[in-house]
PDB file of N, CA and C in Angstrom:
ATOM      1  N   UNK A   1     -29.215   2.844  37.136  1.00  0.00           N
ATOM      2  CA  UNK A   1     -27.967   3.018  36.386  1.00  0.00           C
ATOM      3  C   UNK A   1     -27.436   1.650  35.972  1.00  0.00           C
ATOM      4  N   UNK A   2     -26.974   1.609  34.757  1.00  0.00           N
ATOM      5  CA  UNK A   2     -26.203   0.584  34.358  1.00  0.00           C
ATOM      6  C   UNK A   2     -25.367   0.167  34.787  1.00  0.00           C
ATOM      7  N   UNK A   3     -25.432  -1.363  34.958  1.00  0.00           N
ATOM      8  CA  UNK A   3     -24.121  -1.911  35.701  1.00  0.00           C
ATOM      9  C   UNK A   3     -22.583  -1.415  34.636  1.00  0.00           C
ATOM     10  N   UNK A   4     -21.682  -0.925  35.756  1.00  0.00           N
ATOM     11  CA  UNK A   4     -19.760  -0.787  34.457  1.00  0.00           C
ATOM     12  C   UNK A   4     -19.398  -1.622  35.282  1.00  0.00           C
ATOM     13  N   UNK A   5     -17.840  -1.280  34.177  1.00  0.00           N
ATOM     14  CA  UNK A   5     -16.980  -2.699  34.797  1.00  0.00           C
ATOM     15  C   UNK A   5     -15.728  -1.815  34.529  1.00  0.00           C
ATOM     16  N   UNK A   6     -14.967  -1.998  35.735  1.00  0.00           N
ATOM     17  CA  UNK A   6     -13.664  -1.405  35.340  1.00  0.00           C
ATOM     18  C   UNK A   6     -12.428  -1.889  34.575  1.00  0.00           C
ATOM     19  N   UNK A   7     -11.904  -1.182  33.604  1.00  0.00           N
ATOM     20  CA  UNK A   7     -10.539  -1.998  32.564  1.00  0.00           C
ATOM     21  C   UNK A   7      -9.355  -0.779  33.132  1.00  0.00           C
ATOM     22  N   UNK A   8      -8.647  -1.181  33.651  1.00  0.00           N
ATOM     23  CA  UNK A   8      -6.989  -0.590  33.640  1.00  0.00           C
ATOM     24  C   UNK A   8      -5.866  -0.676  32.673  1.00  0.00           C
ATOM     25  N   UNK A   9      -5.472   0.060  31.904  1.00  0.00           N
ATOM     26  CA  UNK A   9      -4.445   0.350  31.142  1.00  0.00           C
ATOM     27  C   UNK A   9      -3.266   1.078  31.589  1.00  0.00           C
ATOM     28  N   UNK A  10      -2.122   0.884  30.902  1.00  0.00           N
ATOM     29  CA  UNK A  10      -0.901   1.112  31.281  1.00  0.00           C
ATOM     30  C   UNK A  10      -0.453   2.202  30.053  1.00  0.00           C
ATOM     31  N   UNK A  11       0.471   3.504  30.362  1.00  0.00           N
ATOM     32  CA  UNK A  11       0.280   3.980  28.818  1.00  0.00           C
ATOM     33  C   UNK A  11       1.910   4.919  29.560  1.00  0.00           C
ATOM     34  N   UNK A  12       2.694   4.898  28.231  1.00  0.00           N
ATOM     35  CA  UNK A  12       3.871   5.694  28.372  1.00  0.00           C
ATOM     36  C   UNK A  12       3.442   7.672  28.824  1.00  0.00           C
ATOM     37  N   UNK A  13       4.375   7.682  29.990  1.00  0.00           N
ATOM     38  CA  UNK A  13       3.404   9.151  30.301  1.00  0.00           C
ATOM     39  C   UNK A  13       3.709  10.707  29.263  1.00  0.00           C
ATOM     40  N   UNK A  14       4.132   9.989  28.100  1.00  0.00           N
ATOM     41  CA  UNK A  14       3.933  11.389  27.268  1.00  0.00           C
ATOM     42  C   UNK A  14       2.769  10.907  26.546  1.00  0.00           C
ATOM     43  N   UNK A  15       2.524   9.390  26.283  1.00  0.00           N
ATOM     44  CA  UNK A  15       1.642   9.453  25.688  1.00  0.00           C
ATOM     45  C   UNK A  15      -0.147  10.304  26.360  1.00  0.00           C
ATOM     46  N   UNK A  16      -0.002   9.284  27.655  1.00  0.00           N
ATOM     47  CA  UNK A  16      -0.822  10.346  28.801  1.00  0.00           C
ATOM     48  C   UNK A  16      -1.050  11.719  28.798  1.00  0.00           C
ATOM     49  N   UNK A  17       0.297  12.202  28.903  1.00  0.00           N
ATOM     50  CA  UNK A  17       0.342  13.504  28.742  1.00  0.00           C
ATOM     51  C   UNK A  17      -0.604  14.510  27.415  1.00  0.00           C
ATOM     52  N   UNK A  18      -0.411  13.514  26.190  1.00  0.00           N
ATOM     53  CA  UNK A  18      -1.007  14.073  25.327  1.00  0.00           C
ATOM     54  C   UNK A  18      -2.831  13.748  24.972  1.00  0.00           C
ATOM     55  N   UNK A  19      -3.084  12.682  25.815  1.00  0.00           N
ATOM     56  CA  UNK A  19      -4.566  12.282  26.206  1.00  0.00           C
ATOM     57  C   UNK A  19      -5.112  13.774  26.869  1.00  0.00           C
ATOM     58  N   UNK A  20      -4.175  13.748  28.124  1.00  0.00           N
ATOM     59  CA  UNK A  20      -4.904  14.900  29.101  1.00  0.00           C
ATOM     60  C   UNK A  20      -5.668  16.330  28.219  1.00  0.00           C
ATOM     61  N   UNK A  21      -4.642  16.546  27.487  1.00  0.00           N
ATOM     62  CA  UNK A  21      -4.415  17.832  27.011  1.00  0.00           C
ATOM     63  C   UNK A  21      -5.539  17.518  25.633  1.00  0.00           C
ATOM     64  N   UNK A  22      -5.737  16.714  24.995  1.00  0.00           N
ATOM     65  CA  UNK A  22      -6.781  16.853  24.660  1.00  0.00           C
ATOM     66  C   UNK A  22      -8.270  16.487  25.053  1.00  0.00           C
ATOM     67  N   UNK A  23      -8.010  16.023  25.769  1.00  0.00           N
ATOM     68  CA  UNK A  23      -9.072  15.553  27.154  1.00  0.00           C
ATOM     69  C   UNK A  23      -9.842  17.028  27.658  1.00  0.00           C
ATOM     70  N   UNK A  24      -8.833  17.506  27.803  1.00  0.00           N
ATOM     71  CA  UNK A  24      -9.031  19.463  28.505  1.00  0.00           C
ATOM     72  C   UNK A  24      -9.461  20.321  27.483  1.00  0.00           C
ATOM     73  N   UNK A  25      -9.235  20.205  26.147  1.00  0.00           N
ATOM     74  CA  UNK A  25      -9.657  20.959  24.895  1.00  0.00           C
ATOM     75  C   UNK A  25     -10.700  20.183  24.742  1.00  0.00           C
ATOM     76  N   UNK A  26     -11.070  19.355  24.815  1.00  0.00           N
ATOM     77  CA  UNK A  26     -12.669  18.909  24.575  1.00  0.00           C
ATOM     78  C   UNK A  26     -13.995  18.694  25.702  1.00  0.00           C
ATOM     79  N   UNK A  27     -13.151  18.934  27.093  1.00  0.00           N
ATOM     80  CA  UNK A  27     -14.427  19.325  28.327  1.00  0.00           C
ATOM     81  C   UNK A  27     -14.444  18.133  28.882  1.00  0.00           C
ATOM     82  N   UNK A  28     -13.751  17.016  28.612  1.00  0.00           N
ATOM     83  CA  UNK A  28     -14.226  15.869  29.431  1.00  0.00           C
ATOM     84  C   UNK A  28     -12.921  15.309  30.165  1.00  0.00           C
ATOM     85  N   UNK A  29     -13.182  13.987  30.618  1.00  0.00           N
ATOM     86  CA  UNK A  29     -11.863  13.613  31.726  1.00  0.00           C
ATOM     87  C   UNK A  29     -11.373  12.583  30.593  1.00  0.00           C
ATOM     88  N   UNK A  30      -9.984  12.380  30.716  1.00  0.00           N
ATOM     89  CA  UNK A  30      -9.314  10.987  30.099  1.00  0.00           C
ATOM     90  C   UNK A  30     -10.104   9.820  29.475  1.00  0.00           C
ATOM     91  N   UNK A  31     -10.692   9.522  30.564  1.00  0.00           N
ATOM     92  CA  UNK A  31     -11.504   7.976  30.714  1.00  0.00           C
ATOM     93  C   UNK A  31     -12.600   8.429  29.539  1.00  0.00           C
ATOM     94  N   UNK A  32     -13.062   9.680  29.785  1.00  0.00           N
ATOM     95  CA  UNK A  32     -14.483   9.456  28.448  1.00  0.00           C
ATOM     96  C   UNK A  32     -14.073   9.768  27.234  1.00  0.00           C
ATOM     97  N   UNK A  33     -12.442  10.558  27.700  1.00  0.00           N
ATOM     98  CA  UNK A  33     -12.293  10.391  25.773  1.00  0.00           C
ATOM     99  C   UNK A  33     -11.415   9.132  25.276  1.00  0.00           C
ATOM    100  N   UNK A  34     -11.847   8.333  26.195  1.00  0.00           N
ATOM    101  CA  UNK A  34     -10.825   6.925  25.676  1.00  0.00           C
ATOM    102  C   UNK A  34     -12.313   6.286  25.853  1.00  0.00           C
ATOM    103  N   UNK A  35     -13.286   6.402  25.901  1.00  0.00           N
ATOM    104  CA  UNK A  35     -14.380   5.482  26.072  1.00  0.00           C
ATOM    105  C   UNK A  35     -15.019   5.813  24.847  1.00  0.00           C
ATOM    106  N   UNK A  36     -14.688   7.296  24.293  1.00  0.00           N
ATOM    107  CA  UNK A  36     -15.473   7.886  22.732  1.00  0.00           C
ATOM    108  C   UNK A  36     -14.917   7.367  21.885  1.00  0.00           C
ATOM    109  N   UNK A  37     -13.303   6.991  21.915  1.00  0.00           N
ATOM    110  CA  UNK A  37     -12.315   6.269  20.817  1.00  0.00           C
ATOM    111  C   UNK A  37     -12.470   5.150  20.551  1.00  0.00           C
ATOM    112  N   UNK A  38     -13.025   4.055  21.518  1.00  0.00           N
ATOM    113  CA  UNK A  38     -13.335   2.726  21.837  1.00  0.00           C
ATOM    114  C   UNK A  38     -14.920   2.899  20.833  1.00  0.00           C
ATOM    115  N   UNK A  39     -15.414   3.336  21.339  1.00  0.00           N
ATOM    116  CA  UNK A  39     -16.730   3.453  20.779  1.00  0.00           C
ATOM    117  C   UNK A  39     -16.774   3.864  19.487  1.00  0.00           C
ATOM    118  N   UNK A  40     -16.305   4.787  18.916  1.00  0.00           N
ATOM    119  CA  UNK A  40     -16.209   5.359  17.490  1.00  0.00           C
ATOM    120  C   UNK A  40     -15.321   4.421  16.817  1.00  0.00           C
ATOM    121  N   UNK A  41     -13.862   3.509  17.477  1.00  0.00           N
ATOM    122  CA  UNK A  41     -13.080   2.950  16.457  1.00  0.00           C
ATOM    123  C   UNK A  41     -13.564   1.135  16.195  1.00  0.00           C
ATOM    124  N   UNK A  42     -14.429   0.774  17.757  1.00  0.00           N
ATOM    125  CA  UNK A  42     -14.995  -1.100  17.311  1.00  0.00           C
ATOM    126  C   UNK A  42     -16.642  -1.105  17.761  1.00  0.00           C
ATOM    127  N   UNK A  43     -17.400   0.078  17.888  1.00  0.00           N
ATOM    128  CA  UNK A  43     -18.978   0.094  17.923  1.00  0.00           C
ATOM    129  C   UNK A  43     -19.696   0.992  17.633  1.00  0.00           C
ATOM    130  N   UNK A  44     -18.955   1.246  16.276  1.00  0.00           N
ATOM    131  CA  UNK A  44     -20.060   2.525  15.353  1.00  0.00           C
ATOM    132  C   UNK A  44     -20.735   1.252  14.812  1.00  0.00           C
ATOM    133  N   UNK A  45     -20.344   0.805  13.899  1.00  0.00           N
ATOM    134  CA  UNK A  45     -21.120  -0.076  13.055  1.00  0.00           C
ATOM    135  C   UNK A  45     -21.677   0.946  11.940  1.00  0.00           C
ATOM    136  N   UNK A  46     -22.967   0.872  12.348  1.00  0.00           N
ATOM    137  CA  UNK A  46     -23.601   1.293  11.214  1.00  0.00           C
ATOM    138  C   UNK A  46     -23.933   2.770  10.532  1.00  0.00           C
ATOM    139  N   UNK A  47     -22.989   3.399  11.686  1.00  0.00           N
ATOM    140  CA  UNK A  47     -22.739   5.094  11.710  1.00  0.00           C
ATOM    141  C   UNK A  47     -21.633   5.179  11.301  1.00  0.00           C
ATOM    142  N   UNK A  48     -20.780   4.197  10.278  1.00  0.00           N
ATOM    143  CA  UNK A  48     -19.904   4.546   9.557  1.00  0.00           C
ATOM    144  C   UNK A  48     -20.216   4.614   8.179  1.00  0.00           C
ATOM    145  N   UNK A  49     -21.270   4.117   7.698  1.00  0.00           N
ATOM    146  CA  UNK A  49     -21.960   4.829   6.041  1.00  0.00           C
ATOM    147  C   UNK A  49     -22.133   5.995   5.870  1.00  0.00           C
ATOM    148  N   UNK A  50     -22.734   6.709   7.285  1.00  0.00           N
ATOM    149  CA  UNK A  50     -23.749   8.118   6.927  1.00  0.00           C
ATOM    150  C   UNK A  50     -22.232   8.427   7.273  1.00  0.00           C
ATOM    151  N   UNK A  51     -21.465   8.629   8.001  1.00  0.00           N
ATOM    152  CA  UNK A  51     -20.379   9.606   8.108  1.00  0.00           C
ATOM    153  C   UNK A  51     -19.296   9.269   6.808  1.00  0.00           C
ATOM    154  N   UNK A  52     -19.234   8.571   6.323  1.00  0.00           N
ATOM    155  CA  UNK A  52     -18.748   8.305   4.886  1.00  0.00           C
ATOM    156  C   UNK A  52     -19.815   9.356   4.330  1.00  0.00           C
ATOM    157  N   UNK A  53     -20.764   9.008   3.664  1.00  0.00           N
ATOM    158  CA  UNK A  53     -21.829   9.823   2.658  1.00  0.00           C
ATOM    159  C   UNK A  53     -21.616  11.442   2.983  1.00  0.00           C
ATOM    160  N   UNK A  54     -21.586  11.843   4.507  1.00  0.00           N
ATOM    161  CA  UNK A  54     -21.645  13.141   4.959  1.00  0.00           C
ATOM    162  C   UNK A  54     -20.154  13.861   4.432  1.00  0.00           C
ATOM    163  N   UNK A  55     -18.990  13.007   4.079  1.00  0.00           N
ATOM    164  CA  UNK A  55     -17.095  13.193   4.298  1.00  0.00           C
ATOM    165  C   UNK A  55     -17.922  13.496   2.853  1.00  0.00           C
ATOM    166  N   UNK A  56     -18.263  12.845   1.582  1.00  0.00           N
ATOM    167  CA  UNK A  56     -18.018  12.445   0.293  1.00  0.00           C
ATOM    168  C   UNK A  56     -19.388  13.933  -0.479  1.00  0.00           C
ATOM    169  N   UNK A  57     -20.092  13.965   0.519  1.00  0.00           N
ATOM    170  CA  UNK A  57     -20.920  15.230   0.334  1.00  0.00           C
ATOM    171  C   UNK A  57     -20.313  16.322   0.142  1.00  0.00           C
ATOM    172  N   UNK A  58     -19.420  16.541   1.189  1.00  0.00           N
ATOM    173  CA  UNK A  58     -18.997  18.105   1.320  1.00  0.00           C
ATOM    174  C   UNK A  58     -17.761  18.013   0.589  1.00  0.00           C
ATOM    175  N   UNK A  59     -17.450  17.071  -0.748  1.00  0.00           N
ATOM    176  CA  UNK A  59     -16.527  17.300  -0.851  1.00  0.00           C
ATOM    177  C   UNK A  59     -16.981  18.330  -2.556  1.00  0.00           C
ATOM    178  N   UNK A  60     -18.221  18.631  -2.889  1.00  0.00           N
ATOM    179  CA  UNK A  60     -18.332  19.766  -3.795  1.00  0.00           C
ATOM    180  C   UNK A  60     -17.454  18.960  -4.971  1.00  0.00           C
ATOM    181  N   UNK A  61     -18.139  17.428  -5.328  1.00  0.00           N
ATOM    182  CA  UNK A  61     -17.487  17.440  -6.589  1.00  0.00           C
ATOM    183  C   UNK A  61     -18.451  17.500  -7.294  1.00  0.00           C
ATOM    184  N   UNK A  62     -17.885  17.320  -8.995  1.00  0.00           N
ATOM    185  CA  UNK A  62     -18.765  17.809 -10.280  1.00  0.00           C
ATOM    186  C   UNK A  62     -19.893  16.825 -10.660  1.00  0.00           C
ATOM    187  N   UNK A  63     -20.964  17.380 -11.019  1.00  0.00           N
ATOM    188  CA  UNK A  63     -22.461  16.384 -11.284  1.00  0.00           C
ATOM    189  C   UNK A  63     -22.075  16.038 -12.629  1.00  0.00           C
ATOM    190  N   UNK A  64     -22.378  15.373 -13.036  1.00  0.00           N
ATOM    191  CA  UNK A  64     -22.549  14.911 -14.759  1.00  0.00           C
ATOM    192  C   UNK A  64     -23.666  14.119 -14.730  1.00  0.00           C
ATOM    193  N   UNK A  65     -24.446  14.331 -16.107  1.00  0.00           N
ATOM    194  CA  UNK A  65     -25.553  13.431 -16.703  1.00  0.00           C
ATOM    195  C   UNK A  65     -24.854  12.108 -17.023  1.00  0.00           C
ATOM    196  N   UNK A  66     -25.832  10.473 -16.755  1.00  0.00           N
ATOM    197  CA  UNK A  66     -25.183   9.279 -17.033  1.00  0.00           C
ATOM    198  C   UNK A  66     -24.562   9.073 -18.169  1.00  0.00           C
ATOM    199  N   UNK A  67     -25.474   9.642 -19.480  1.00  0.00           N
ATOM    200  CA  UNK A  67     -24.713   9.656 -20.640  1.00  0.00           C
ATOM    201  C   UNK A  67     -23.435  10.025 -20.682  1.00  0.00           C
ATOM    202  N   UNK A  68     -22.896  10.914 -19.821  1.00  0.00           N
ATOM    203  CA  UNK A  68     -21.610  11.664 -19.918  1.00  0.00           C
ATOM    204  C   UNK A  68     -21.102  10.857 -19.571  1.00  0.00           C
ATOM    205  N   UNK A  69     -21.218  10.766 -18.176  1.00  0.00           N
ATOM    206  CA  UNK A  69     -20.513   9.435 -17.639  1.00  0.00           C
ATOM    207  C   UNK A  69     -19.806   8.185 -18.354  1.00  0.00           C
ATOM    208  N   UNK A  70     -20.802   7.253 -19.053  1.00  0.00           N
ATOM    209  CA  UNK A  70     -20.968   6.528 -19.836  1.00  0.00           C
ATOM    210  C   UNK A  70     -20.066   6.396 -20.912  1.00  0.00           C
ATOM    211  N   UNK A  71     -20.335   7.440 -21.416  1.00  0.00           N
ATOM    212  CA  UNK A  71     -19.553   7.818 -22.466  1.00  0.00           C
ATOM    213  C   UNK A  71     -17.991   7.930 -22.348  1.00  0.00           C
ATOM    214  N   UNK A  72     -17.602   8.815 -21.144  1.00  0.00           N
ATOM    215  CA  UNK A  72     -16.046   8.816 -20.586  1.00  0.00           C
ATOM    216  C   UNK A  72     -15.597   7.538 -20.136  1.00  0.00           C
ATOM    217  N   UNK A  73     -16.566   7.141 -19.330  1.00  0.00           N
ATOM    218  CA  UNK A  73     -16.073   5.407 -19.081  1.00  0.00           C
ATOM    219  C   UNK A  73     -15.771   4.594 -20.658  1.00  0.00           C
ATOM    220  N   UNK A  74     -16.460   5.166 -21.180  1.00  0.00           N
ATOM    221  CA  UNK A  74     -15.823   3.522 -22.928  1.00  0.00           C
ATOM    222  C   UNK A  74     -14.960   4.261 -22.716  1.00  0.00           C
ATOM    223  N   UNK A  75     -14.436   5.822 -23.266  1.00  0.00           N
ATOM    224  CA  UNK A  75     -13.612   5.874 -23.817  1.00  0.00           C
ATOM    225  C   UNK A  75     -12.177   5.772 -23.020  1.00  0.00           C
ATOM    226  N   UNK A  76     -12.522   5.836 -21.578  1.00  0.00           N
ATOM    227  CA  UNK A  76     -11.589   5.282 -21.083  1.00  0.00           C
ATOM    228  C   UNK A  76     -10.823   3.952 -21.316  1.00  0.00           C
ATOM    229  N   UNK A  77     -11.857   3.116 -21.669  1.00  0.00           N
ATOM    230  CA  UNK A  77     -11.828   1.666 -22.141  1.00  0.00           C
ATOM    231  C   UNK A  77     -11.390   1.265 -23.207  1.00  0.00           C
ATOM    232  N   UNK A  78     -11.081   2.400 -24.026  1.00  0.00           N
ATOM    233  CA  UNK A  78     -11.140   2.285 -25.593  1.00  0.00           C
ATOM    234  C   UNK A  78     -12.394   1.770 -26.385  1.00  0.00           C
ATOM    235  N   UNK A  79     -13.326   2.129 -25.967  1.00  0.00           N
ATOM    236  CA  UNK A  79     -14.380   1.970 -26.455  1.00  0.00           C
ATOM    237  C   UNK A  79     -15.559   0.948 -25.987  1.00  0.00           C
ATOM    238  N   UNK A  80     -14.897   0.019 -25.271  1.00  0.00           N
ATOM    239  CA  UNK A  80     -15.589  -0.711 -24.606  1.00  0.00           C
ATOM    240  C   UNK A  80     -15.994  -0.665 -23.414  1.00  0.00           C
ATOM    241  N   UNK A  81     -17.283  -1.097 -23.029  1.00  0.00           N
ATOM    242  CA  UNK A  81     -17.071  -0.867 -21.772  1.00  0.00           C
ATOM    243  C   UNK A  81     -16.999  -2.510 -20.875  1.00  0.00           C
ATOM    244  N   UNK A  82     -16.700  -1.574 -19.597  1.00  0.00           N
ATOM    245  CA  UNK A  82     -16.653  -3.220 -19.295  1.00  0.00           C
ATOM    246  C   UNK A  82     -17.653  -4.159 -18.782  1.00  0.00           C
TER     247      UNK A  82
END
């Protein structure tokens, strides 16, 4: 097993309060859903593209051919593009 290291935090107890309770709706104790937040908010790294691409997937917007594209972009421009 991997060596841990213990960190102690101090936290207002409603805020606590509202850890627990989702702590209990998701099956685990406090500590691992503050160890998933730590982890998902300063050591995704590079699992924040695909979960971007996966958000921007499901969002069911409209395909267009480049020409179309193209075309709406000048005229956005007034004719130019940039």
């Amino acid at each position: 097993m991997a060596q841990t290291r213990r960190a102690q935090i101090l936290m207002e107890p409603g805020e606590y309060g509202r850890l627990e309770k989702l702590a209990r709706q998701s099956g685990v104790s406090v500590a691992e859903l503050i160890r998933r937040a730590i982890k998902e908010q300063y050591f995704a790294g590079s699992t924040t593209a695909p979960k971007a691409a996966r958000r921007i997937c499901s969002m069911n917007l409209p395909v267009i051919e480049w020409d179309e594209a193209e075309k709406d972009i000048a005229e956005g421009h007034n004719g130019a593009l940039p």
